[in-house]
Protein backbone atom coordinates (compact mmCIF):
# COMPACT_ATOMS: atom_id res chain seq x y z
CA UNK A 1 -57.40 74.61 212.86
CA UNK A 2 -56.49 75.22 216.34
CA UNK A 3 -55.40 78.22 218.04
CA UNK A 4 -51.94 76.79 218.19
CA UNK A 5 -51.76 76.30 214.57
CA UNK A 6 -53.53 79.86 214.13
CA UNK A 7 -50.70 81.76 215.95
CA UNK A 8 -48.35 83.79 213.47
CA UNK A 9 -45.01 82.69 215.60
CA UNK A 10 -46.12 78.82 214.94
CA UNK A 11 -47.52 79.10 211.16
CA UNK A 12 -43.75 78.79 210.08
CA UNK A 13 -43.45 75.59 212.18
CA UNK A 14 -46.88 73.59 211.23
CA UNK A 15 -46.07 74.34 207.80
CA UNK A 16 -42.51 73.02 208.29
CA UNK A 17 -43.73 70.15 209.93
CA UNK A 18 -46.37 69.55 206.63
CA UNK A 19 -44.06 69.52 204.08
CA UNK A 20 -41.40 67.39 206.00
CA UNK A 21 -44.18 64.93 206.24
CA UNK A 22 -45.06 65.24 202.70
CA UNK A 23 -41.90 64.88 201.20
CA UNK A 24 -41.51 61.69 203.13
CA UNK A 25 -44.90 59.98 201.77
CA UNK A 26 -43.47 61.32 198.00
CA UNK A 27 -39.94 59.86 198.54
CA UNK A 28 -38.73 63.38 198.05
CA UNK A 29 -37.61 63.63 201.65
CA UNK A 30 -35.77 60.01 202.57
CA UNK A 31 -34.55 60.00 206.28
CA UNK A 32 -31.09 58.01 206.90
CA UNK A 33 -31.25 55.30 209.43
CA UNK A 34 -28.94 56.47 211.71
CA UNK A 35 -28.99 60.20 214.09
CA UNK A 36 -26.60 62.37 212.57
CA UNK A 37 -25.14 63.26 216.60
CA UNK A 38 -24.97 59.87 218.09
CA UNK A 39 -25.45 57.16 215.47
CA UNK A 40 -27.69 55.11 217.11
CA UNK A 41 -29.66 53.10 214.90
CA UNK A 42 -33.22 54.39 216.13
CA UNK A 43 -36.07 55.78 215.54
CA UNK A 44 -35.80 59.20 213.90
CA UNK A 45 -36.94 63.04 214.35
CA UNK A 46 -36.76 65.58 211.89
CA UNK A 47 -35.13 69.05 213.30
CA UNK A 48 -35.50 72.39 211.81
CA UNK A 49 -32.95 75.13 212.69
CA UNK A 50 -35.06 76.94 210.60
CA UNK A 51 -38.45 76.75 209.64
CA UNK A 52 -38.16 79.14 206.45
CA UNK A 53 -36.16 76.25 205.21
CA UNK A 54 -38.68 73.55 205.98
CA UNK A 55 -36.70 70.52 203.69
CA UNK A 56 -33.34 71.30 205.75
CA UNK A 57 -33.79 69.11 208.50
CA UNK A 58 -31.20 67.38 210.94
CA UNK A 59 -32.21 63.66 211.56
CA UNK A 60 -31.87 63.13 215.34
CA UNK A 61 -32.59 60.13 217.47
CA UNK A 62 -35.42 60.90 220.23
CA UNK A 63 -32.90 61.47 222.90
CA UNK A 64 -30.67 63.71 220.87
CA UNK A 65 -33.50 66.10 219.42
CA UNK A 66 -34.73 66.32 223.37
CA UNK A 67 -31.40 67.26 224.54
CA UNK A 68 -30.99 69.88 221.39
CA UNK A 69 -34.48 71.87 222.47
CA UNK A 70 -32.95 72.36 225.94
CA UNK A 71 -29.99 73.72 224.99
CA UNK A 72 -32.18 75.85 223.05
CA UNK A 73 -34.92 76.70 225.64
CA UNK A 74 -32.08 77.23 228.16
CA UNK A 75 -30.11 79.56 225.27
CA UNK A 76 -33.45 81.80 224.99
CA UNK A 77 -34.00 82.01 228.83
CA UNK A 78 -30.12 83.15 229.13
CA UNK A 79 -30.65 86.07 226.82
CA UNK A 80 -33.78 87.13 228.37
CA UNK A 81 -31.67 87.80 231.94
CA UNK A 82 -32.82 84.65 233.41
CA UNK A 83 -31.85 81.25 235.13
CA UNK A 84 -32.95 77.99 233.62
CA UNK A 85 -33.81 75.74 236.34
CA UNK A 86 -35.91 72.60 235.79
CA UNK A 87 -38.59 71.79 237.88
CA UNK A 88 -38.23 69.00 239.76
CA UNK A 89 -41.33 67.36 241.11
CA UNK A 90 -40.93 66.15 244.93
């Protein structure tokens, strides 16, 4: 195990991220073919809005489920008192 995986705020996630993959290899877990925002017929990511809950996923397209973690990341930074900016290389 890594340090990563060892941290108590990420436990939650890896495990998450475990049984998603299990329950697809079982056929428990069977993801639809098209992301629930857009509905573009491409490859899928599983997305947990919580990882207590680690079979409640939201199938999102690669573009879609990068767009929904900013929101997030800039959400969190809001309520801590600061700006999001993103870096922009020059």
């Amino acid at each position: 195990m890594t340090a990563y995986t060892l941290e108590k705020s990420n436990v939650l996630k890896t495990r998450a991220w475990n049984t998603v993959a299990v329950a697809i290899r079982t056929g428990e877990l069977v993801p639809p073919i098209r992301c629930e925002r857009c509905g573009k017929d491409a490859h899928l990511e599983a997305h947990h809005d919580r990882y207590d809950k680690p079979l409640e996923v939201i199938w999102l397209c690669t573009s879609c489920h990068s767009q929904t973690h900013g929101k997030l990341r800039k959400r969190a930074w809001k309520a801590i008192g600061g700006r999001y900016k993103r870096r922009v290389k020059k």
